[in-house]
N, C-alpha and C. Protein backbone atom coordinates (compact mmCIF):
# COMPACT_ATOMS: atom_id res chain seq x y z
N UNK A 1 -68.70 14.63 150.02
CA UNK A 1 -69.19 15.23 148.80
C UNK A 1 -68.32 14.77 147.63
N UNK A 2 -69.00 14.07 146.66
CA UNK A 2 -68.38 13.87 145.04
C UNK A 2 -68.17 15.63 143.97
N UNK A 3 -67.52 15.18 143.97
CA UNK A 3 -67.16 16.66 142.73
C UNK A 3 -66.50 16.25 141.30
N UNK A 4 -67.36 16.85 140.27
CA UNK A 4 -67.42 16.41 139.16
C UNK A 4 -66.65 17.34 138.27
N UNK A 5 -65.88 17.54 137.53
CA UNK A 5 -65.56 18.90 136.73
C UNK A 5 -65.50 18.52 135.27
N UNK A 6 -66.10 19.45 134.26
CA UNK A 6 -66.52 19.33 132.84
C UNK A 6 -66.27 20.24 132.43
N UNK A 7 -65.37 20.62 131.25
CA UNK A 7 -64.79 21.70 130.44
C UNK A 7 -65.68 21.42 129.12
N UNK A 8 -66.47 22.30 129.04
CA UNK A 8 -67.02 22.24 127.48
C UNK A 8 -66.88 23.13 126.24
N UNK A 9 -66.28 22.69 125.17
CA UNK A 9 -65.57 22.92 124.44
C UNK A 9 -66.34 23.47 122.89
N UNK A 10 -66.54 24.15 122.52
CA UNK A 10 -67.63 24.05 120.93
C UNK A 10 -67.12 23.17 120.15
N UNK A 11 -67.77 21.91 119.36
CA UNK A 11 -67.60 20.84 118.22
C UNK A 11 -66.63 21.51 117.28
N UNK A 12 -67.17 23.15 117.18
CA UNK A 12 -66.48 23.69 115.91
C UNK A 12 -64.69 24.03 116.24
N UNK A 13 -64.37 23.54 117.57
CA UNK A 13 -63.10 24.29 118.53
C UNK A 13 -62.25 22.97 118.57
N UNK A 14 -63.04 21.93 118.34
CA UNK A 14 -62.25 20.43 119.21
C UNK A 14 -61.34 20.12 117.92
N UNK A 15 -60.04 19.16 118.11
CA UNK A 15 -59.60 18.99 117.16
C UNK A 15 -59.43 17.29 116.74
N UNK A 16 -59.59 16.78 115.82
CA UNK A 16 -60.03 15.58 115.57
C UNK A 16 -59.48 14.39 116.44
N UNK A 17 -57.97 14.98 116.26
CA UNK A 17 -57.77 13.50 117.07
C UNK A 17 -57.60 13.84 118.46
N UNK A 18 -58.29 14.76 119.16
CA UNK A 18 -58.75 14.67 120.80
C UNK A 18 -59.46 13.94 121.11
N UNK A 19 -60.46 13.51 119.92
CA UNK A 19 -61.68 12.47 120.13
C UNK A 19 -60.91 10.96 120.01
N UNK A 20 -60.40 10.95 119.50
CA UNK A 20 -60.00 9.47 119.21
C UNK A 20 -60.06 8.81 120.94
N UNK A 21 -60.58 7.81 120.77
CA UNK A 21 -60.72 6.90 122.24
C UNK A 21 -61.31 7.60 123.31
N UNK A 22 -61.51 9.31 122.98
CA UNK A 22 -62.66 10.05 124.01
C UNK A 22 -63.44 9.51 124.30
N UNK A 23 -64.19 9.98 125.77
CA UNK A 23 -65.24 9.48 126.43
C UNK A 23 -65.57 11.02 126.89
N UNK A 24 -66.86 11.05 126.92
CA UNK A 24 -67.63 12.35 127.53
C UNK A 24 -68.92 12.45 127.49
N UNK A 25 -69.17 13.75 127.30
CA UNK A 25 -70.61 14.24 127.17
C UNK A 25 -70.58 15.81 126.07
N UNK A 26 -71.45 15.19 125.54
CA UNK A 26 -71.98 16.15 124.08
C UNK A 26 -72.92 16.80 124.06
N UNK A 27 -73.38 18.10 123.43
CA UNK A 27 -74.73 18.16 123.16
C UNK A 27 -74.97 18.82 121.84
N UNK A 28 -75.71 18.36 121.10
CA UNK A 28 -75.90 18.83 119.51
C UNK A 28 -76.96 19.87 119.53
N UNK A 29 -76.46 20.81 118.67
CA UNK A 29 -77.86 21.94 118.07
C UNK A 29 -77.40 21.56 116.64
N UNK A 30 -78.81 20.96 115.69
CA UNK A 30 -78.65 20.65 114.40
C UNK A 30 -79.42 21.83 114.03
N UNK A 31 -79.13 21.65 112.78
CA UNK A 31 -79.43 22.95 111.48
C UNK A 31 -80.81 23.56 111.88
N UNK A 32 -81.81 22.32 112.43
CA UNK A 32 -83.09 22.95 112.86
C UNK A 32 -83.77 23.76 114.44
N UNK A 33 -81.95 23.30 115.08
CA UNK A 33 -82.57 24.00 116.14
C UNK A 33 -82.36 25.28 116.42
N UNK A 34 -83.22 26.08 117.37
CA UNK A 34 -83.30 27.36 117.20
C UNK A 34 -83.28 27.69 119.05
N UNK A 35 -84.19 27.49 119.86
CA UNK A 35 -83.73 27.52 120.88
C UNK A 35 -83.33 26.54 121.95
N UNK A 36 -83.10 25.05 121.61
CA UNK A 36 -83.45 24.33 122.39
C UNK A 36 -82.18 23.25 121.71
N UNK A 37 -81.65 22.66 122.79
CA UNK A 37 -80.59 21.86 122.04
C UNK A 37 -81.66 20.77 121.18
N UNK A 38 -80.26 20.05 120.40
CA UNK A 38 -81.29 19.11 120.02
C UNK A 38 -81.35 17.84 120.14
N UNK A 39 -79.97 17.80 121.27
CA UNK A 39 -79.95 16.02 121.96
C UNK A 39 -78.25 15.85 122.71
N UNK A 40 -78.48 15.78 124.04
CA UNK A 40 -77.89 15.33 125.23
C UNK A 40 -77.23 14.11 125.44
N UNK A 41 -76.29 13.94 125.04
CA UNK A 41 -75.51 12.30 124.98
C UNK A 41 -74.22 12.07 125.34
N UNK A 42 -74.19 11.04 126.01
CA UNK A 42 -72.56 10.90 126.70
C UNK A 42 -71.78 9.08 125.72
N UNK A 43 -70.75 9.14 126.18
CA UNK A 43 -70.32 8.06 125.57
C UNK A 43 -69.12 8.28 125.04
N UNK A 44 -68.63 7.20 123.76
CA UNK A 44 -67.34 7.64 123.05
C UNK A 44 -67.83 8.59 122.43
N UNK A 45 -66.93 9.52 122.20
CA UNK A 45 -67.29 10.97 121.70
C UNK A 45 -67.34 10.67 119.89
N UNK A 46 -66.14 9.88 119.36
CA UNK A 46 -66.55 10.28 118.00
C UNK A 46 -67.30 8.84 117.41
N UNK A 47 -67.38 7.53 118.02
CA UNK A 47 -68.51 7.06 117.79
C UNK A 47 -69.52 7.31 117.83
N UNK A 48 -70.31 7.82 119.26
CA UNK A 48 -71.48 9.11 119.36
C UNK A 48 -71.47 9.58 118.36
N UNK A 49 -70.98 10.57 118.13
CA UNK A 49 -71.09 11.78 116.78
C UNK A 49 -71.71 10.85 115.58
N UNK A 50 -70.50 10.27 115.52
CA UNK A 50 -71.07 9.24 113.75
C UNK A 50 -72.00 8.95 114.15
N UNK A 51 -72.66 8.31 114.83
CA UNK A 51 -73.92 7.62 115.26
C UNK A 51 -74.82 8.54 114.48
N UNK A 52 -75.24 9.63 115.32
CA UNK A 52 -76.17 10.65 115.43
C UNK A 52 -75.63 11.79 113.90
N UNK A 53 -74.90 11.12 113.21
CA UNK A 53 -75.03 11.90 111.62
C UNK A 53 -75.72 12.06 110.86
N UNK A 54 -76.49 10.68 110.53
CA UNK A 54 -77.67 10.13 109.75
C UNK A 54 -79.25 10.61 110.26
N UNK A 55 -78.78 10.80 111.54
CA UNK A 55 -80.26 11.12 112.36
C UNK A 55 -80.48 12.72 112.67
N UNK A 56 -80.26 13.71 112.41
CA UNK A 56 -80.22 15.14 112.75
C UNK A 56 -79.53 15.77 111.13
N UNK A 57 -80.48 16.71 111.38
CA UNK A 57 -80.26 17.52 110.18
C UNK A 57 -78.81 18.71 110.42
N UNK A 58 -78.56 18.51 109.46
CA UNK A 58 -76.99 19.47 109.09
C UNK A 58 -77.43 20.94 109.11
N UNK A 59 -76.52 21.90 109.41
CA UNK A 59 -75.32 21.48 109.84
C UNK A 59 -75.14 21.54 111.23
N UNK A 60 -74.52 20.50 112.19
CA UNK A 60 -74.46 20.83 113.53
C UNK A 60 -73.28 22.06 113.73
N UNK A 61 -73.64 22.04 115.18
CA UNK A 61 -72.76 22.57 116.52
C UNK A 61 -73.29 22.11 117.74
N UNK A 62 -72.73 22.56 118.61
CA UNK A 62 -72.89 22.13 120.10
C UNK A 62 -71.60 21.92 121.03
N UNK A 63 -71.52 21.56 121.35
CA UNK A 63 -70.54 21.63 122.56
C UNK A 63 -70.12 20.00 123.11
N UNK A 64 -68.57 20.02 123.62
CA UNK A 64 -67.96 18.53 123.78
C UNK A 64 -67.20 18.95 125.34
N UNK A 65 -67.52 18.12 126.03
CA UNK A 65 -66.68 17.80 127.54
C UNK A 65 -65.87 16.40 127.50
N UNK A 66 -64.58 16.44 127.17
CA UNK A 66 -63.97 15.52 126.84
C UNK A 66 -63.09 14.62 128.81
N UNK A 67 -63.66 13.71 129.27
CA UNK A 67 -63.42 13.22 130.53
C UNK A 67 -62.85 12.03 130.84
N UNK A 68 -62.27 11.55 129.52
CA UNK A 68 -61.51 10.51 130.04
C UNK A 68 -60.99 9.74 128.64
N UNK A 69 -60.34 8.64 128.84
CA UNK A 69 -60.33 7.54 127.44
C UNK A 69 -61.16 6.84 127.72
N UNK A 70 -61.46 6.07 126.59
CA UNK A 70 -62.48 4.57 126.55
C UNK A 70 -61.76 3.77 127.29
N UNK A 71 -60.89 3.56 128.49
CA UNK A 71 -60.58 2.07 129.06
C UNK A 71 -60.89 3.03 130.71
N UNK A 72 -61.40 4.48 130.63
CA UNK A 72 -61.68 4.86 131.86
C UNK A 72 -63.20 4.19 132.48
N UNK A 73 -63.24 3.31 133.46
CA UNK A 73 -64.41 3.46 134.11
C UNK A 73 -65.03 4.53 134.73
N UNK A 74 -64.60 5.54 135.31
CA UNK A 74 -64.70 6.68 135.89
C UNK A 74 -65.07 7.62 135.13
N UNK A 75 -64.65 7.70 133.64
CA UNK A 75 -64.78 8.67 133.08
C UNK A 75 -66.08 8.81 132.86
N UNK A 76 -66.39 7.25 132.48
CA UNK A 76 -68.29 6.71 131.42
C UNK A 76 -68.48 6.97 132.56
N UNK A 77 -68.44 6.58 133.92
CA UNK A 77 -69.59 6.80 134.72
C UNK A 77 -69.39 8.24 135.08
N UNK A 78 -68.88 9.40 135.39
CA UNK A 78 -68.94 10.29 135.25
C UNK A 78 -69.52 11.53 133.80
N UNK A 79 -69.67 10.81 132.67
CA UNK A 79 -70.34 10.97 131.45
C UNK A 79 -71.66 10.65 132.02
N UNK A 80 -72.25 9.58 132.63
CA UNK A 80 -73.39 9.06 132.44
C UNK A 80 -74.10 9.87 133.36
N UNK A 81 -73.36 10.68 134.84
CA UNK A 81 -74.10 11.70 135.79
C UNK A 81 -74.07 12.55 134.91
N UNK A 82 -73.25 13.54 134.40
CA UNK A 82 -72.82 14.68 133.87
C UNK A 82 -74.64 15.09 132.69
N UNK A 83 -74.25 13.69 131.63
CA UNK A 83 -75.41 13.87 130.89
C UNK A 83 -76.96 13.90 131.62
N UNK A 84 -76.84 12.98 133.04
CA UNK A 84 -78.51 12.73 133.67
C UNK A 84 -78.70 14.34 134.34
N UNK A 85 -77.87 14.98 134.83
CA UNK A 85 -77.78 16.00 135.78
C UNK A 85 -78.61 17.13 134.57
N UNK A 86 -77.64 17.08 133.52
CA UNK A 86 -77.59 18.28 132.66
C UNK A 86 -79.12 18.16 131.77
N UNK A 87 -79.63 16.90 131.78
CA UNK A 87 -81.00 16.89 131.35
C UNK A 87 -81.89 17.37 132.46
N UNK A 88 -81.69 17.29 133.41
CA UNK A 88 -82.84 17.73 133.96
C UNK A 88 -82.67 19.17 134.64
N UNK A 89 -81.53 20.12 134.35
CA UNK A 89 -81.42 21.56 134.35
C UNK A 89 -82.09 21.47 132.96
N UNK A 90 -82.05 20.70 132.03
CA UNK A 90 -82.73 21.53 130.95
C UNK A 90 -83.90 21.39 130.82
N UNK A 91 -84.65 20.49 131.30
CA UNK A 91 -85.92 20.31 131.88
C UNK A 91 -86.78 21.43 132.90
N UNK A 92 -85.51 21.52 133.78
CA UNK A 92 -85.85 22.90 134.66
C UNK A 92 -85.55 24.46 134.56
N UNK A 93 -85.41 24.57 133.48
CA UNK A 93 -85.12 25.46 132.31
C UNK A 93 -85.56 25.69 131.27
N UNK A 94 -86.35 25.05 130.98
CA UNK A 94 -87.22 24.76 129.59
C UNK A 94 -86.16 24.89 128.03
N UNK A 95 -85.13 23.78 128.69
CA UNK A 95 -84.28 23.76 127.42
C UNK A 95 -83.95 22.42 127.36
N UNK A 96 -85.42 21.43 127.71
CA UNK A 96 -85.13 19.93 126.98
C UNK A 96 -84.71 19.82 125.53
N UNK A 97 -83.85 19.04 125.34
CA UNK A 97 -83.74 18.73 124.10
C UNK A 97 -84.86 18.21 123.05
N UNK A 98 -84.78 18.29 121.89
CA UNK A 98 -86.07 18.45 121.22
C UNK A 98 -85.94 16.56 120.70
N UNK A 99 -84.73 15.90 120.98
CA UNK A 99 -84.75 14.38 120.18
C UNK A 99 -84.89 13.84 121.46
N UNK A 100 -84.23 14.02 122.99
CA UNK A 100 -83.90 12.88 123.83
C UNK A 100 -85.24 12.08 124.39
N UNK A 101 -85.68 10.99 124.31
CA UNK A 101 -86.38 10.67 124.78
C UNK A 101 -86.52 10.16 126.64
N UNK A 102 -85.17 9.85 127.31
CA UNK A 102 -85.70 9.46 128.55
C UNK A 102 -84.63 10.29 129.51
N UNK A 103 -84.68 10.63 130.30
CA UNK A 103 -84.16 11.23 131.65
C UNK A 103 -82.63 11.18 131.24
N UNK A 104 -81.95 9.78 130.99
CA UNK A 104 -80.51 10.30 131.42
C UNK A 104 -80.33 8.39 132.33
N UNK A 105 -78.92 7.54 132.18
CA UNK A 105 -78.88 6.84 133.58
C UNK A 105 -78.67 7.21 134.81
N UNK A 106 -78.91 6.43 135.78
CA UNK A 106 -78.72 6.87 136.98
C UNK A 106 -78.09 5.97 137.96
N UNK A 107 -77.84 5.16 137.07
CA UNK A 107 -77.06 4.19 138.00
C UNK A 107 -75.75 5.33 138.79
N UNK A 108 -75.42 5.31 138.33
CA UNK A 108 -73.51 6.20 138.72
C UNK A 108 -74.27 7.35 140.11
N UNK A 109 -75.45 7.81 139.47
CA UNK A 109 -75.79 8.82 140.61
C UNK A 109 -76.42 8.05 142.08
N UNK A 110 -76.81 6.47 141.99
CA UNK A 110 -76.94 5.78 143.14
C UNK A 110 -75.75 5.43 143.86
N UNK A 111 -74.43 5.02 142.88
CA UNK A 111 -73.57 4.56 143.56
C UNK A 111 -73.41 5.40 144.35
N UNK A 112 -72.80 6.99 143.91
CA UNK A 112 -72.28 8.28 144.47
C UNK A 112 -72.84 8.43 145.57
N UNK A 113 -74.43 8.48 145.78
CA UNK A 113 -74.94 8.43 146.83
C UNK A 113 -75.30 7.30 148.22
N UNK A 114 -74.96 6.57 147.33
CA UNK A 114 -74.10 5.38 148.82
C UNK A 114 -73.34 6.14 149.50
N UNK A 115 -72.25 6.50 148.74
CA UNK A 115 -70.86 6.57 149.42
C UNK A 115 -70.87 8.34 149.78
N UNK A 116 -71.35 9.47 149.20
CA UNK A 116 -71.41 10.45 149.43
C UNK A 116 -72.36 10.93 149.46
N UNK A 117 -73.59 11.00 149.67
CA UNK A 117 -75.08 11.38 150.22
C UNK A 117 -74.93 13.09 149.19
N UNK A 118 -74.18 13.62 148.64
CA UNK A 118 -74.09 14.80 148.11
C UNK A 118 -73.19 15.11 146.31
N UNK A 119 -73.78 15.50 145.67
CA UNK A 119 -72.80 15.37 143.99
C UNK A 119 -72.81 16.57 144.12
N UNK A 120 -71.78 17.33 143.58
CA UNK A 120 -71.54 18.49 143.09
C UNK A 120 -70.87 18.92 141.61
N UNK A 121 -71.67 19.20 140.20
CA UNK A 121 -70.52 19.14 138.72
C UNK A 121 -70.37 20.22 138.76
N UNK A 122 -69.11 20.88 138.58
CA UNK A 122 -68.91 22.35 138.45
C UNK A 122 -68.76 22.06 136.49
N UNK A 123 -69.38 23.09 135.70
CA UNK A 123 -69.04 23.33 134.07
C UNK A 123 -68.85 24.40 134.11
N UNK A 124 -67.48 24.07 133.64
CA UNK A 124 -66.46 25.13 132.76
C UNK A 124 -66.78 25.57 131.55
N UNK A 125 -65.85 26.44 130.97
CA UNK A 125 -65.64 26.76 129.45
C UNK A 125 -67.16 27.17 128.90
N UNK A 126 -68.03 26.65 128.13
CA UNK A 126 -69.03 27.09 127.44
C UNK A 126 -69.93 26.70 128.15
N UNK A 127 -71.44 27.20 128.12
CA UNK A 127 -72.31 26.79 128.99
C UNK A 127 -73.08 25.57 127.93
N UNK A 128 -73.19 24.75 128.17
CA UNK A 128 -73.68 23.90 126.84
C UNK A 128 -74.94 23.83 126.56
N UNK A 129 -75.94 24.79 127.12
CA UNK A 129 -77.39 24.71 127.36
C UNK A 129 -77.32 25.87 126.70
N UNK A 130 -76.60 26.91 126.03
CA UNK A 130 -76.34 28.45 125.20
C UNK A 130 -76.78 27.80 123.89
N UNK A 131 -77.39 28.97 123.40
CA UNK A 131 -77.31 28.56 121.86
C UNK A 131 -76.28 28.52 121.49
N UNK A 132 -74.84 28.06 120.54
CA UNK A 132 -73.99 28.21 119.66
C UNK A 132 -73.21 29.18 119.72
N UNK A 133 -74.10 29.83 118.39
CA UNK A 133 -73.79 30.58 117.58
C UNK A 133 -73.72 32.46 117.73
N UNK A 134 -74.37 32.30 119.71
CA UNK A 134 -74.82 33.29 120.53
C UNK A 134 -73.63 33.11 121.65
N UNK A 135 -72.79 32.10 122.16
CA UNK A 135 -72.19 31.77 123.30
C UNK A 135 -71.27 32.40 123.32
N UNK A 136 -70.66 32.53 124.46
CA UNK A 136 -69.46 32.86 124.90
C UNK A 136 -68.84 32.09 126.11
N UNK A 137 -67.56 32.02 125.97
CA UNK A 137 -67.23 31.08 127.59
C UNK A 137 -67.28 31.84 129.20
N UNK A 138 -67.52 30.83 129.67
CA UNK A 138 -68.41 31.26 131.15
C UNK A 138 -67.52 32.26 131.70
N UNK A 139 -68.00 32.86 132.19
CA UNK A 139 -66.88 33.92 133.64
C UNK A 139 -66.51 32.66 134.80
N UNK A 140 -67.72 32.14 135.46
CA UNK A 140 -67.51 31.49 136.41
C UNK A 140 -68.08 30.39 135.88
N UNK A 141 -68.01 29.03 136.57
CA UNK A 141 -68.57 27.80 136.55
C UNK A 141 -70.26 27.94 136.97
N UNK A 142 -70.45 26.79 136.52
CA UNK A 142 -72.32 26.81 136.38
C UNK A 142 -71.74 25.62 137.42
N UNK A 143 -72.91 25.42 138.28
CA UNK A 143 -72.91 24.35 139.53
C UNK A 143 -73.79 24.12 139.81
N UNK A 144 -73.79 22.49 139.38
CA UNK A 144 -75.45 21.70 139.32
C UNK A 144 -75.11 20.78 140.76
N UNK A 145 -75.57 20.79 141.67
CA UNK A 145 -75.97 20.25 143.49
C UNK A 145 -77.34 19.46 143.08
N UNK A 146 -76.88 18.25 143.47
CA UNK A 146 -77.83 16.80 144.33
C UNK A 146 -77.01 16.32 144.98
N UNK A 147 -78.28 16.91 146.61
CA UNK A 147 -78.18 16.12 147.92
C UNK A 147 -79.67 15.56 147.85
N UNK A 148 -79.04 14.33 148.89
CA UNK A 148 -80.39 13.87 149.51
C UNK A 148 -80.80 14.18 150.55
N UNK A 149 -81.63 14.95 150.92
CA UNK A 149 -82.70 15.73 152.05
C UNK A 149 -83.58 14.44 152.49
N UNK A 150 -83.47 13.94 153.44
CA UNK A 150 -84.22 12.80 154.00
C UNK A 150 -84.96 11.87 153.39
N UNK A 151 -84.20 11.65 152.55
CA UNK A 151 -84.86 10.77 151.66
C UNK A 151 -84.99 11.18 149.78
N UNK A 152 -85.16 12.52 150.20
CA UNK A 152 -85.77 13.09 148.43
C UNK A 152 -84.61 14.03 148.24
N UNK A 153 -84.42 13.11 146.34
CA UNK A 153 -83.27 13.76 146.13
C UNK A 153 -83.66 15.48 145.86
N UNK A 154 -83.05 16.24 145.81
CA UNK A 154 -83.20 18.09 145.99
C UNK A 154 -81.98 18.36 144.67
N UNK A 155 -82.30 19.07 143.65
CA UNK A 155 -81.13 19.51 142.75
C UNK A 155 -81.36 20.80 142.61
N UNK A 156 -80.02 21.60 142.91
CA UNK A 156 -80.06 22.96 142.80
C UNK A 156 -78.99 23.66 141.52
N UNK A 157 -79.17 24.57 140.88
CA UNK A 157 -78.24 24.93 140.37
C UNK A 157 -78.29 26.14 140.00
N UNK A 158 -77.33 26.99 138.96
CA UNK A 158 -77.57 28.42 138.81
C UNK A 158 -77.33 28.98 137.47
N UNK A 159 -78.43 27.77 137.08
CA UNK A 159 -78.97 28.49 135.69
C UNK A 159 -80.04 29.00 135.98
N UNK A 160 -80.51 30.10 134.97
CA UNK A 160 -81.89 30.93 134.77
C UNK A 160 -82.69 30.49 133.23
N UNK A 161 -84.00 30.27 134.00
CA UNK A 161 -84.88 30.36 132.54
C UNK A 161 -84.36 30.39 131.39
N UNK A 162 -84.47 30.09 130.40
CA UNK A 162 -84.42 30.40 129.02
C UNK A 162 -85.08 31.23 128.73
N UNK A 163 -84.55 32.22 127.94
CA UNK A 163 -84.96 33.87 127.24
C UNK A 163 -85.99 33.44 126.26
N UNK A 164 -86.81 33.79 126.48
CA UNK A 164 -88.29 33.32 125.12
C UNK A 164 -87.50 34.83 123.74
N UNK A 165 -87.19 34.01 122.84
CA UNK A 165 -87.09 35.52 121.58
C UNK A 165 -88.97 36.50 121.49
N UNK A 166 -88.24 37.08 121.06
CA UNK A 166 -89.88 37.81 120.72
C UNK A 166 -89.59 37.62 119.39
């Protein structure tokens, strides 16, 4: 079994130069979102960010899992499960992001399963699928499970639905 661990942090909590040469996984709620993040992305953390300034309306928040430096291989490919995993709890949750257009890579989640037929990410600290401005940090870890069951991958985890507001 692979085991993954991700501390997620609020944007509004991180301090600038933690990012410098960061590698992780992000997720933005811009000014317009209300229940639903508004985009799932891993990479250098404050290149990412700049990137996605021009493109999302102000003012953000969201949440940062900071996993390595930029000369980590391990880290990006652990960014690149972290973000594929966490899209598709939000998929199975009805808390897709409202910009991402495709699944997530998956390369990193084939290798893993060569060598360990089982992934396990435990997330810490904030749940990053919470609204903001509503969150609080976790009691326990959230734990997203893909095994492969004879063939078909199976992902389990222990999030619940998203709360519809009235």
């Amino acid at each position: 079994m692979e085991i993954i661990k991700a501390s997620f942090d609020r944007l509004t909590e991180i301090r600038f130069v933690n990012l410098l040469r960061a590698v992780g996984v992000y997720v933005i709620w811009d000014g317009r979102a209300r229940a639903r993040p508004t985009y799932i992305g891993e990479g250098e953390l404050l290149k990412r960010l700049a990137e996605h300034e021009t493109r999302f309306v102000p003012p953000f928040d969201g949440y940062v899992a900071i996993l390595g430096n930029g000369s980590s291989r391990t880290a990006k490919r652990n960014a690149e499960i972290i973000e594929s995993l966490l899209l598709a709890v939000a998929e199975d949750t009805d808390r897709f992001p409202t910009c991402n257009m495709a699944p997530g890579k998956t390369t990193g989640l084939d290798r893993v399963f060569r060598s360990h037929g089982v992934l396990r990410v435990s997330v810490a600290g904030y749940d990053p699928l919470a609204i903001p401005w509503q969150s609080r940090r976790l009691r326990a870890a959230k734990v997203i499970r893909l095994e492969d069951k004879g063939g078909t991958l199976h992902l389990s985890h222990n999030w619940r639905l998203r709360r519809l507001q009235s």
